[in-house]
C-alpha atoms as a PDB file:
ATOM      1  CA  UNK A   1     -26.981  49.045  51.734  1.00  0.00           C
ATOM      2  CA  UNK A   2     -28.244  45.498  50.719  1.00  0.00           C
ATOM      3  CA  UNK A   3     -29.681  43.115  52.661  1.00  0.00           C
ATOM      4  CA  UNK A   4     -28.028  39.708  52.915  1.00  0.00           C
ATOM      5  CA  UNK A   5     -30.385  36.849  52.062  1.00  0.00           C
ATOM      6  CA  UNK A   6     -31.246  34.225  54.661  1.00  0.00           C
ATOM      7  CA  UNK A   7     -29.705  30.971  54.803  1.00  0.00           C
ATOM      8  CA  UNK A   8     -31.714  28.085  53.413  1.00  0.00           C
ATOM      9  CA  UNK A   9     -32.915  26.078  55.925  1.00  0.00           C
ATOM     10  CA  UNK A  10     -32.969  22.203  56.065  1.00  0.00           C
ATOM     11  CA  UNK A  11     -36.589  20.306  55.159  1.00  0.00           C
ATOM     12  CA  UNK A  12     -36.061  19.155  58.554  1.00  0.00           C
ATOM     13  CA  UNK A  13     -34.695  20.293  62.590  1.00  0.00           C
ATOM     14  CA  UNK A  14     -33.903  17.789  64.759  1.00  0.00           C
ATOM     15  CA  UNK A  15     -32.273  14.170  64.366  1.00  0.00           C
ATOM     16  CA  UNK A  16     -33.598  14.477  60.835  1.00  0.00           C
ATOM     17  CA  UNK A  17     -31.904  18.169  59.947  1.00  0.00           C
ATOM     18  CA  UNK A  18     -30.072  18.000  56.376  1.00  0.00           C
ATOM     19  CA  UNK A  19     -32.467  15.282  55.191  1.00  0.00           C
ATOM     20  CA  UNK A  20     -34.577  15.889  52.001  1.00  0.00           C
ATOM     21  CA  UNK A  21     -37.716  14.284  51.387  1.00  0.00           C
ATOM     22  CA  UNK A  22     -37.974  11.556  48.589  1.00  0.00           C
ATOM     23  CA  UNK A  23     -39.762  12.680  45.677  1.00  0.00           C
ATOM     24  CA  UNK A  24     -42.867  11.122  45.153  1.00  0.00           C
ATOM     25  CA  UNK A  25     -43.167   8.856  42.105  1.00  0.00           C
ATOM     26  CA  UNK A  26     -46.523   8.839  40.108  1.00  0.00           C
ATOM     27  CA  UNK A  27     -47.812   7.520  37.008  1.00  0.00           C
ATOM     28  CA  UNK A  28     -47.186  11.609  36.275  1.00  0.00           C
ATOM     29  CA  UNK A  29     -50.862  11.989  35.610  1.00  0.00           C
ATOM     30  CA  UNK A  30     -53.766  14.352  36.599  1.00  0.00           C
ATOM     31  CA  UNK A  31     -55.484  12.232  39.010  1.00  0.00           C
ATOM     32  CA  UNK A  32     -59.063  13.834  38.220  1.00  0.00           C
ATOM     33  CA  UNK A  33     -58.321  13.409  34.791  1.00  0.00           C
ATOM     34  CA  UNK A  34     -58.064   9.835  35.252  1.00  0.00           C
ATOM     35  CA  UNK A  35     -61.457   9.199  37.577  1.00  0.00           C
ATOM     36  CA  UNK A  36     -63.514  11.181  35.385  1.00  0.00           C
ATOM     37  CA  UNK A  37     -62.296   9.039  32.330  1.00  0.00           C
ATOM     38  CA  UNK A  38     -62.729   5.285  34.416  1.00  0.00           C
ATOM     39  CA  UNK A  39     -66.302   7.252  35.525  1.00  0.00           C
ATOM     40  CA  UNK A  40     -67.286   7.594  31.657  1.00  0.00           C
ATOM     41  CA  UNK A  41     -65.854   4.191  31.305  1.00  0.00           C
ATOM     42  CA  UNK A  42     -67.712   2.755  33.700  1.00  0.00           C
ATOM     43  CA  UNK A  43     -71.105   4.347  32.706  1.00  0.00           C
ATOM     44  CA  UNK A  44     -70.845   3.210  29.618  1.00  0.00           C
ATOM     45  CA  UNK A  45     -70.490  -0.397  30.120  1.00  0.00           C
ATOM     46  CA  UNK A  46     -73.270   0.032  32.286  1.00  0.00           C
ATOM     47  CA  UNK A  47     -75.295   1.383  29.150  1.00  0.00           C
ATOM     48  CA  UNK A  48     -73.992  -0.983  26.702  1.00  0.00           C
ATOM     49  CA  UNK A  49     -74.990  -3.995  28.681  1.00  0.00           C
ATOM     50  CA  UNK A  50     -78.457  -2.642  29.627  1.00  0.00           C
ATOM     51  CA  UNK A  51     -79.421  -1.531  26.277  1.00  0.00           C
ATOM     52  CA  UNK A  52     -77.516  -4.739  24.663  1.00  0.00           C
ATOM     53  CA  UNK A  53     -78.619  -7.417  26.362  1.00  0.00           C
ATOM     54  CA  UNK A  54     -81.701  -7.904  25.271  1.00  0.00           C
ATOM     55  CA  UNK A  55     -81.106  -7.219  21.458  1.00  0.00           C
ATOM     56  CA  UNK A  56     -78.088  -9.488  21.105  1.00  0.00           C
ATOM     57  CA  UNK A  57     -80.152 -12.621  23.099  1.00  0.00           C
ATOM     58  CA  UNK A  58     -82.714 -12.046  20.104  1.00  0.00           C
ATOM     59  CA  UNK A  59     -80.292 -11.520  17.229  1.00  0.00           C
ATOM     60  CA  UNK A  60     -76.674 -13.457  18.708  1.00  0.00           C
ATOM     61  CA  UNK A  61     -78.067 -16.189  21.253  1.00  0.00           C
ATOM     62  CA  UNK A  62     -75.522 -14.460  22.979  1.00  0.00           C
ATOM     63  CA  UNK A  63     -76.563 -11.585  25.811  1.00  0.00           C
ATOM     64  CA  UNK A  64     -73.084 -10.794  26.230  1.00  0.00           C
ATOM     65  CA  UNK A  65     -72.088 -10.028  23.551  1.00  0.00           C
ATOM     66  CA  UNK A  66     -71.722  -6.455  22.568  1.00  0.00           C
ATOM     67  CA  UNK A  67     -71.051  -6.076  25.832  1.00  0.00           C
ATOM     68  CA  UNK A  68     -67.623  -8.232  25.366  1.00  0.00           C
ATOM     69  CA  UNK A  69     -67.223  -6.105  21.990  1.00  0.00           C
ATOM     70  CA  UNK A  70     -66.989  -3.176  24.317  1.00  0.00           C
ATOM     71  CA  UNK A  71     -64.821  -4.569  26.686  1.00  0.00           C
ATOM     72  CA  UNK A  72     -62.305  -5.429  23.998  1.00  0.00           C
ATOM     73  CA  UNK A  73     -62.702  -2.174  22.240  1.00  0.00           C
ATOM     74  CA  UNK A  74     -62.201  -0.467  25.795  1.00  0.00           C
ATOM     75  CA  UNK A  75     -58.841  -3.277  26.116  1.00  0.00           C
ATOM     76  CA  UNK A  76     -57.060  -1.981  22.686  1.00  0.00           C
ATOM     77  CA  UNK A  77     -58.079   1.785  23.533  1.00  0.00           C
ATOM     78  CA  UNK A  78     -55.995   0.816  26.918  1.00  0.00           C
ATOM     79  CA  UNK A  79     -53.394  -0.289  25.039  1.00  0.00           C
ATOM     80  CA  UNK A  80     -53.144   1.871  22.716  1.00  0.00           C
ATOM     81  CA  UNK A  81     -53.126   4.609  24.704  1.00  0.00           C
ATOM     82  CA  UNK A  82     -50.510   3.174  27.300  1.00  0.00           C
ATOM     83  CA  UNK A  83     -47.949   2.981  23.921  1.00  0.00           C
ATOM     84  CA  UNK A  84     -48.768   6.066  22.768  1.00  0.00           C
ATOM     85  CA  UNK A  85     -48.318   7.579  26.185  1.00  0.00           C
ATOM     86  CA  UNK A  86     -44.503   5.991  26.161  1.00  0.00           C
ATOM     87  CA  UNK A  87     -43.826   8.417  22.733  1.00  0.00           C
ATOM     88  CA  UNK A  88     -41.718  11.506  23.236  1.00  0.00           C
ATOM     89  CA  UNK A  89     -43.577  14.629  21.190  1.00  0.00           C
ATOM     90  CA  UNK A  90     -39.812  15.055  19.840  1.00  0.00           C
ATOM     91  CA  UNK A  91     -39.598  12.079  18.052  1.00  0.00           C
END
């Protein structure tokens, strides 16, 4: 003898039965992956301004600016990694 299988019930009962959820659209990233790297980020502006600022007043006149190197290093890497993010691994 075999059993039958059960019927697949809706998502929902009620005034909602036969309804499906929508499917939740995300960037289609790992979440953690993506604090821990804007942590790091973020830590290391913190260290390139504190250990910069001094040393490019004396040498630049300018305490900001490997700091604003970093920034626009950290801009392109952003970019960069947002096109090569759009690439399929087939192509």
């Amino acid at each position: 003898m075999t059993a039958t299988p059960e019927p697949v019930r809706p998502a929902f009962r009620g005034p909602l039965e036969g309804q499906r959820p929508a499917p939740v659209r995300s960037f289609g990233g790992d979440v953690w992956l993506l604090l821990a790297v804007l942590a790091l980020l973020a830590i290391g502006l913190v260290m390139v301004f504190d250990v910069g600022y001094f040393h490019s007043q004396e040498t630049f006149g300018d305490p900001y600016h490997f700091f604003r190197k970093h920034l626009g290093a950290i801009g392109i890497g952003i970019v960069v990694g947002c096109l090569t993010s759009r690439v399929s691994p087939a192509q």
